[in-house]
N, C-alpha and C. Protein backbone atom coordinates (compact mmCIF):
# COMPACT_ATOMS: atom_id res chain seq x y z
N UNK A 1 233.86 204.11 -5.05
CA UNK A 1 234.15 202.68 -5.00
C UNK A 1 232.88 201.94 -4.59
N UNK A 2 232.47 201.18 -5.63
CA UNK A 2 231.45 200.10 -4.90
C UNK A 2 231.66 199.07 -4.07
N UNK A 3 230.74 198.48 -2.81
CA UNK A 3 231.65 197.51 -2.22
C UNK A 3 230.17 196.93 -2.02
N UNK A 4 230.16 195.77 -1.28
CA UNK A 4 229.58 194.88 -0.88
C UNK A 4 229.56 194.51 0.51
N UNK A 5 229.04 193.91 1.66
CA UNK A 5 228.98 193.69 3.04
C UNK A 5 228.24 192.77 3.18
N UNK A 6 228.99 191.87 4.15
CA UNK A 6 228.80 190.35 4.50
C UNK A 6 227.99 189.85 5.75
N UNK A 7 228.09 189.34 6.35
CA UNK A 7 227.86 189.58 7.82
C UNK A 7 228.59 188.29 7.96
N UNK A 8 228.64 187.25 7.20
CA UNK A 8 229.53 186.10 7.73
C UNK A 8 229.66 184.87 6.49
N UNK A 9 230.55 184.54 6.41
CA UNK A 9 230.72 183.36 5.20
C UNK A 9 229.77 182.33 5.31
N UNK A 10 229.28 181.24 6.22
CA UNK A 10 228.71 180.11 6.21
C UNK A 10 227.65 180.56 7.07
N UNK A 11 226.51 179.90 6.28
CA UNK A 11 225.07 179.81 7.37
C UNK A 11 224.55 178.50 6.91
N UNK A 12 224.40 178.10 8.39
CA UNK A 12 224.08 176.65 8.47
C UNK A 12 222.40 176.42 9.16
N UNK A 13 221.40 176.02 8.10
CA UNK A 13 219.98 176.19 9.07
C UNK A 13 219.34 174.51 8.83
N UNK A 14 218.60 174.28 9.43
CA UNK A 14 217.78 172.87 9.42
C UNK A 14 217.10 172.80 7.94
N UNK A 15 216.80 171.48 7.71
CA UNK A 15 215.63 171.01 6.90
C UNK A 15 214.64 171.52 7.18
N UNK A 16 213.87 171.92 5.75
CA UNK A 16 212.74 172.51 5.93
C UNK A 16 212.35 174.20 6.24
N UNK A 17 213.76 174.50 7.05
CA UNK A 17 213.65 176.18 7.58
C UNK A 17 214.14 177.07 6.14
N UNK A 18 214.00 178.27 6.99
CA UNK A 18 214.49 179.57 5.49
C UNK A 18 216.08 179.97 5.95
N UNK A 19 217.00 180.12 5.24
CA UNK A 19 217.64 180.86 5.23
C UNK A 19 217.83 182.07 4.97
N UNK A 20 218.38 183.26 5.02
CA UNK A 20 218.23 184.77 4.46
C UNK A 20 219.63 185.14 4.62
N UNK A 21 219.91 185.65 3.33
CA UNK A 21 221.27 185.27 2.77
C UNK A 21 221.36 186.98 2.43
N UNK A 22 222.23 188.27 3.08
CA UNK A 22 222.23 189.20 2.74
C UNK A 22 222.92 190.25 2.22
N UNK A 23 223.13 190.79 1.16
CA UNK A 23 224.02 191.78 0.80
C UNK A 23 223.76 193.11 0.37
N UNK A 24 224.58 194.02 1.55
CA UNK A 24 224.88 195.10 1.55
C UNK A 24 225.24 195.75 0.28
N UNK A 25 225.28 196.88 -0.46
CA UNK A 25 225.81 197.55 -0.90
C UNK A 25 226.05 198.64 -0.87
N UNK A 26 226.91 199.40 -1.18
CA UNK A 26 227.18 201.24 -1.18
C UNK A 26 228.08 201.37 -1.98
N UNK A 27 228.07 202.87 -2.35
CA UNK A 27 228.80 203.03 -2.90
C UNK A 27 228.26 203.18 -4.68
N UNK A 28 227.01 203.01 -5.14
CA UNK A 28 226.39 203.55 -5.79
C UNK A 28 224.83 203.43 -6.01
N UNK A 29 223.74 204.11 -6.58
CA UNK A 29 222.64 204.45 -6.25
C UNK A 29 221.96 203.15 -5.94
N UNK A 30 221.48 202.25 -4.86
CA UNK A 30 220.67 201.57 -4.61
C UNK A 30 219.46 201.39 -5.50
N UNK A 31 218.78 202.50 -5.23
CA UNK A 31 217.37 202.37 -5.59
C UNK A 31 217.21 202.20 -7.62
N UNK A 32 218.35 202.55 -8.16
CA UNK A 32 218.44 202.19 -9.63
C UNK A 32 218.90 200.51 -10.02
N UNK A 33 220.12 200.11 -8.86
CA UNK A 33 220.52 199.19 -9.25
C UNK A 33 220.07 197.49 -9.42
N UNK A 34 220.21 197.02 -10.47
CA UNK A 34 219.55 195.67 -10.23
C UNK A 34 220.21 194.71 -9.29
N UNK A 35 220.26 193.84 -8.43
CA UNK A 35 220.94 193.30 -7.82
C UNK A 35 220.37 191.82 -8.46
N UNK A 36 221.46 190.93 -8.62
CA UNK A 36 221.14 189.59 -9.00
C UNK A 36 221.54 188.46 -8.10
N UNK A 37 221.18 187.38 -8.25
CA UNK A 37 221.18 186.35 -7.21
C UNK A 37 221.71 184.69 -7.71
N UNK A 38 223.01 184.23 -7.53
CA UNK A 38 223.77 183.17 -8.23
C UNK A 38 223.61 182.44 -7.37
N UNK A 39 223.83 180.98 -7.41
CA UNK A 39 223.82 179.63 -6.85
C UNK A 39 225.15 179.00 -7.74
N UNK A 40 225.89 178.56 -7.16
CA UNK A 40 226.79 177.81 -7.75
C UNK A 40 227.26 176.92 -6.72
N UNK A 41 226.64 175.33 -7.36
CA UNK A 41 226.96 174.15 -6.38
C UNK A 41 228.47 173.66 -6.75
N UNK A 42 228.98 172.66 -5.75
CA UNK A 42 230.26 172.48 -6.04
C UNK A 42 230.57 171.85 -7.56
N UNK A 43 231.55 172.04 -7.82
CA UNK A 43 231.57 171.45 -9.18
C UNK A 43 230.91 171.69 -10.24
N UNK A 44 230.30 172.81 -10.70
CA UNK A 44 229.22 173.60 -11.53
C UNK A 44 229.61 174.92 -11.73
N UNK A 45 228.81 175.37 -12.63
CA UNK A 45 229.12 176.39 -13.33
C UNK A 45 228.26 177.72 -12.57
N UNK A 46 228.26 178.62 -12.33
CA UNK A 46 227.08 179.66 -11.80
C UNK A 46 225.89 179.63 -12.60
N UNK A 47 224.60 179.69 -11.54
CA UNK A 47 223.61 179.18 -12.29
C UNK A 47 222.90 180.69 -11.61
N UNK A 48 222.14 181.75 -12.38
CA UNK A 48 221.44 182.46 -11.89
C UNK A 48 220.01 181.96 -11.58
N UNK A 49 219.52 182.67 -10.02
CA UNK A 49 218.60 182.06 -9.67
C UNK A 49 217.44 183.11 -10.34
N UNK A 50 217.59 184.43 -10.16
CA UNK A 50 217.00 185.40 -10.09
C UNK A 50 217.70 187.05 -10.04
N UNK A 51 216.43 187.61 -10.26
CA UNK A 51 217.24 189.51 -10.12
C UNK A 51 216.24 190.28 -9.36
N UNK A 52 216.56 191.10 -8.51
CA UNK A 52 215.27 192.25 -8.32
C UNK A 52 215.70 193.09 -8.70
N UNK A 53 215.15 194.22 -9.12
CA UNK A 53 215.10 195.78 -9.54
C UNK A 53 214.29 196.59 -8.77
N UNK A 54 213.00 195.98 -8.56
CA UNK A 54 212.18 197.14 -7.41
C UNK A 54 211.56 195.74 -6.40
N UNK A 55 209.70 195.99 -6.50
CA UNK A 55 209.47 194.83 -5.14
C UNK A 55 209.72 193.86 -5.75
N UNK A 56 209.29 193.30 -6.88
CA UNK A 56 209.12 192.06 -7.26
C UNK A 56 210.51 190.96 -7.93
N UNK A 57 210.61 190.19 -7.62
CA UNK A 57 211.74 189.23 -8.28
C UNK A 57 211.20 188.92 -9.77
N UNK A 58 212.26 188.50 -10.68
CA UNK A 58 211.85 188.00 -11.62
C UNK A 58 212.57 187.10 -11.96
N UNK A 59 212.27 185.48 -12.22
CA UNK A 59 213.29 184.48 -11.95
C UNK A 59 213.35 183.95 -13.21
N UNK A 60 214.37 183.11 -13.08
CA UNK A 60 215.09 182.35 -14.38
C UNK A 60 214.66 181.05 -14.97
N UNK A 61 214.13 180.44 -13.82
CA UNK A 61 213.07 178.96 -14.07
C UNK A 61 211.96 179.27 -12.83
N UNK A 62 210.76 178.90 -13.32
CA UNK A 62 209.58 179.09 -12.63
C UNK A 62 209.69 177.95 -11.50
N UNK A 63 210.91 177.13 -11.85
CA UNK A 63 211.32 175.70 -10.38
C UNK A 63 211.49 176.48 -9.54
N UNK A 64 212.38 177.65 -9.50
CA UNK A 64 212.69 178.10 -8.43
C UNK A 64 211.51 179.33 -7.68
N UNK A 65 210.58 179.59 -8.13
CA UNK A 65 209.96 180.13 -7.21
C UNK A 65 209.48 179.42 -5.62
N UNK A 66 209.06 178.05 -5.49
CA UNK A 66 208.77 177.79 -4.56
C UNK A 66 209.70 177.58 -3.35
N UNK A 67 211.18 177.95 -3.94
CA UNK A 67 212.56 177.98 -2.89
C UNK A 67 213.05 179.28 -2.64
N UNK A 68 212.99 180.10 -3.76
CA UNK A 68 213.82 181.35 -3.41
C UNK A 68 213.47 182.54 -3.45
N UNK A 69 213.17 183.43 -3.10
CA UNK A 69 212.67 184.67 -2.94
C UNK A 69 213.08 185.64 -2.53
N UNK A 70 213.71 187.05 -2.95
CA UNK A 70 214.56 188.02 -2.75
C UNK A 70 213.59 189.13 -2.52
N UNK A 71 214.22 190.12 -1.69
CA UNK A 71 213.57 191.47 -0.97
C UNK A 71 214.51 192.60 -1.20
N UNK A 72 214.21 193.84 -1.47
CA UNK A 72 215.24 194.80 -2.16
C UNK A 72 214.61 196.00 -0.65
N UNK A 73 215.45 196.52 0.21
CA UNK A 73 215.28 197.38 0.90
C UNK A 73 215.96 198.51 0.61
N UNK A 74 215.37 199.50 -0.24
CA UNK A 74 216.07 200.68 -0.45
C UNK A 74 216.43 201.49 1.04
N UNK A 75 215.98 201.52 1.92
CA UNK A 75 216.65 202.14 2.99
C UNK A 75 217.89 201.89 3.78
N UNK A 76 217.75 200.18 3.54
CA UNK A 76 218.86 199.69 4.63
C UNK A 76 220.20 199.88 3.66
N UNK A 77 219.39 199.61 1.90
CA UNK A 77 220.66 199.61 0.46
C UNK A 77 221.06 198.08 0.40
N UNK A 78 220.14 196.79 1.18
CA UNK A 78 220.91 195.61 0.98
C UNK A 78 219.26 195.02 0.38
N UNK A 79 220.12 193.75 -0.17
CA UNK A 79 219.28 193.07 -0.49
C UNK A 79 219.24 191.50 0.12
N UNK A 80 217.81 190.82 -0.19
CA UNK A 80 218.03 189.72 1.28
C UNK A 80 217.36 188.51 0.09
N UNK A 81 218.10 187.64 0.13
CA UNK A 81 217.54 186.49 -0.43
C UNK A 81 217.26 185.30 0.46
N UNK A 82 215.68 184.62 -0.03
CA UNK A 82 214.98 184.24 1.12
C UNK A 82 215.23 182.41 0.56
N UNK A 83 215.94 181.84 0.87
CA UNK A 83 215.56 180.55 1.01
C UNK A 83 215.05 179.67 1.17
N UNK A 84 213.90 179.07 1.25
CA UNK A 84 212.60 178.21 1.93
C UNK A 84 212.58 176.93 1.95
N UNK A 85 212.14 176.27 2.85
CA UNK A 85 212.05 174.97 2.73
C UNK A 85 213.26 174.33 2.24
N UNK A 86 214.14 174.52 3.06
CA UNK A 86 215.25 174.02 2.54
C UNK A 86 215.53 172.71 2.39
N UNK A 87 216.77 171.71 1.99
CA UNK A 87 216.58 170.70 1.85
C UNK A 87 217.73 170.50 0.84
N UNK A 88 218.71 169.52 1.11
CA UNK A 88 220.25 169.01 0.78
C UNK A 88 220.75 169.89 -0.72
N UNK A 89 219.54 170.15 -1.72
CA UNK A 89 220.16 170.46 -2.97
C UNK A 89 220.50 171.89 -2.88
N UNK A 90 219.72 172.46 -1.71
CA UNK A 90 220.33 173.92 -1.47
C UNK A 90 221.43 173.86 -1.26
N UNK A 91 222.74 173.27 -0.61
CA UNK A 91 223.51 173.35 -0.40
C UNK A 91 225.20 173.71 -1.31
N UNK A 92 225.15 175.06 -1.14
CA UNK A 92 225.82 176.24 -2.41
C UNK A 92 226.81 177.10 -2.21
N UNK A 93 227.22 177.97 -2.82
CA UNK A 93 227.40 179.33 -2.52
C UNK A 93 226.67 179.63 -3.27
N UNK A 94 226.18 180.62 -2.94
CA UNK A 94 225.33 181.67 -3.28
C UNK A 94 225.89 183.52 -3.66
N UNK A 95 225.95 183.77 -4.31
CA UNK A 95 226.75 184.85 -5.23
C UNK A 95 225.71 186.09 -5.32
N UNK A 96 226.00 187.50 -5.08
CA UNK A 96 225.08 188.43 -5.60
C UNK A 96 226.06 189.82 -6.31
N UNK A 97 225.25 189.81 -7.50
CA UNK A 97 225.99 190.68 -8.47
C UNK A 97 225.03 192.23 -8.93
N UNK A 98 225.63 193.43 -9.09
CA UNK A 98 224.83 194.26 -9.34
C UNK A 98 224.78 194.86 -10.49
N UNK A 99 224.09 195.76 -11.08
CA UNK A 99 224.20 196.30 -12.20
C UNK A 99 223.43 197.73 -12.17
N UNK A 100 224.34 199.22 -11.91
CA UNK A 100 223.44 200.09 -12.42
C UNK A 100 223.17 200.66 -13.42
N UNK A 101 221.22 200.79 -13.17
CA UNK A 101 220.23 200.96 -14.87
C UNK A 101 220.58 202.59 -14.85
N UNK A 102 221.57 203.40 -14.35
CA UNK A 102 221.62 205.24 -14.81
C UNK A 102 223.14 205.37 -14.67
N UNK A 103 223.92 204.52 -15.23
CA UNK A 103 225.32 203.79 -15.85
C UNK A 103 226.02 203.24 -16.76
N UNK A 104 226.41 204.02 -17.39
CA UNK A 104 226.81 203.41 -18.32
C UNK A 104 228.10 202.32 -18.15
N UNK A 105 228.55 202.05 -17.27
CA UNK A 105 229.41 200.97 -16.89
C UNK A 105 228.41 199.84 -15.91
N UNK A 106 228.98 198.47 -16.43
CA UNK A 106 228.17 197.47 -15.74
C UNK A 106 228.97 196.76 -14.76
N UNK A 107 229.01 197.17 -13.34
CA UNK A 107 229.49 196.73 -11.87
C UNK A 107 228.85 195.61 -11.49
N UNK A 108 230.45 194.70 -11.69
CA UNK A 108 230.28 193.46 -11.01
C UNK A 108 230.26 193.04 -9.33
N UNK A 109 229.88 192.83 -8.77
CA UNK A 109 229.89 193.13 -7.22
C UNK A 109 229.59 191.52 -6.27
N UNK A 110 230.83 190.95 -6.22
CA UNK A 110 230.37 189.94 -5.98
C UNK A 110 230.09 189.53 -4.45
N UNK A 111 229.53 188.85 -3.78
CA UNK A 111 229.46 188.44 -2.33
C UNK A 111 229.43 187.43 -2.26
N UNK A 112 230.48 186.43 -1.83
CA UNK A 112 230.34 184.98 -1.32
C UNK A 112 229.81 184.93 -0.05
N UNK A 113 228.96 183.72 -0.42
CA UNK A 113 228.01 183.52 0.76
C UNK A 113 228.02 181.55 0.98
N UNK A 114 228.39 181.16 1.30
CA UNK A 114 227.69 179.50 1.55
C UNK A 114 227.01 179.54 2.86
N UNK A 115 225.97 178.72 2.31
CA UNK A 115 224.98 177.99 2.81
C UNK A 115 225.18 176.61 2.48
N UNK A 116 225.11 175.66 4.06
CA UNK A 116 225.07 174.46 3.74
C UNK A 116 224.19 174.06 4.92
N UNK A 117 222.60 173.60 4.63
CA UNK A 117 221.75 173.22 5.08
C UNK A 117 221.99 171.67 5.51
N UNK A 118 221.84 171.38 6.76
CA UNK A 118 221.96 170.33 7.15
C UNK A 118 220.65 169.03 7.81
C-alpha cells in the first residue's frame, strides 16, 4: 500500500518568508519515484507547479522558479517543497502526486496541504 504523511493541514508564514511544505511517502521505491508538486487556488483548476525525479526540479513555467523550489531526500523518502518570498498569490492548497518510473501502474498519491500566507 502506498501512503503519504502529513505533519499538519494549514501552515501559516509571513510576507516575504519560505514556507516548506512536506510529503512523506512509503510504501514504494522512493529513489525511482517522481514526485510532483500542484497548487490549486480557490476556485481553479490544479495547476502543476513542478516535478522532481532526482536533485534537480524541472518546472512548468520558468514564472515559477523564483517562488518554488522542491528537494527530494532519498533517505528520509519525503519530499519538501520550498516556497519563497511569499506573498498573497501563494495562498493555496498545495497537492503532491507520485509516479513510479520501474512500474508499470501510475500511483496517484495525493497530500493536502494549505498554505495561507498572511
Amino acid at each position: 500500500e502506498i501512503t503519504l504523511e502529513q505533519e499538519r493541514m494549514t501552515l501559516t508564514r509571513s510576507k516575504t518568508k519560505t514556507a516548506r511544505i512536506r510529503c512523506k511517502l512509503s510504501g514504494t521505491d522512493f529513489g525511482s519515484a517522481y514526485i510532483h508538486w500542484y497548487q490549486q487556488k480557490e476556485g481553479q483548476a490544479l495547476n502543476r507547479i513542478l516535478y522532481i525525479a532526482g536533485a534537480t526540479p524541472v518546472y512548468d513555467q520558468d514564472s515559477n522558479k523564483p517562488f518554488f523550489t522542491a528537494e527530494k531526500d532519498t533517505n528520509a523518502k519525503e519530499s519538501i517543497l520550498n516556497v519563497r518570498n511569499l506573498d498573497t498569490s501563494h495562498s493555496a492548497t498545495y497537492y503532491c502526486a507520485c509516479w513510479d518510473s520501474h512500474s508499470d501502474t501510475e500511483y496517484i498519491c495525493i497530500l493536502h496541504k494549505n498554505h495561507k500566507p498572511h
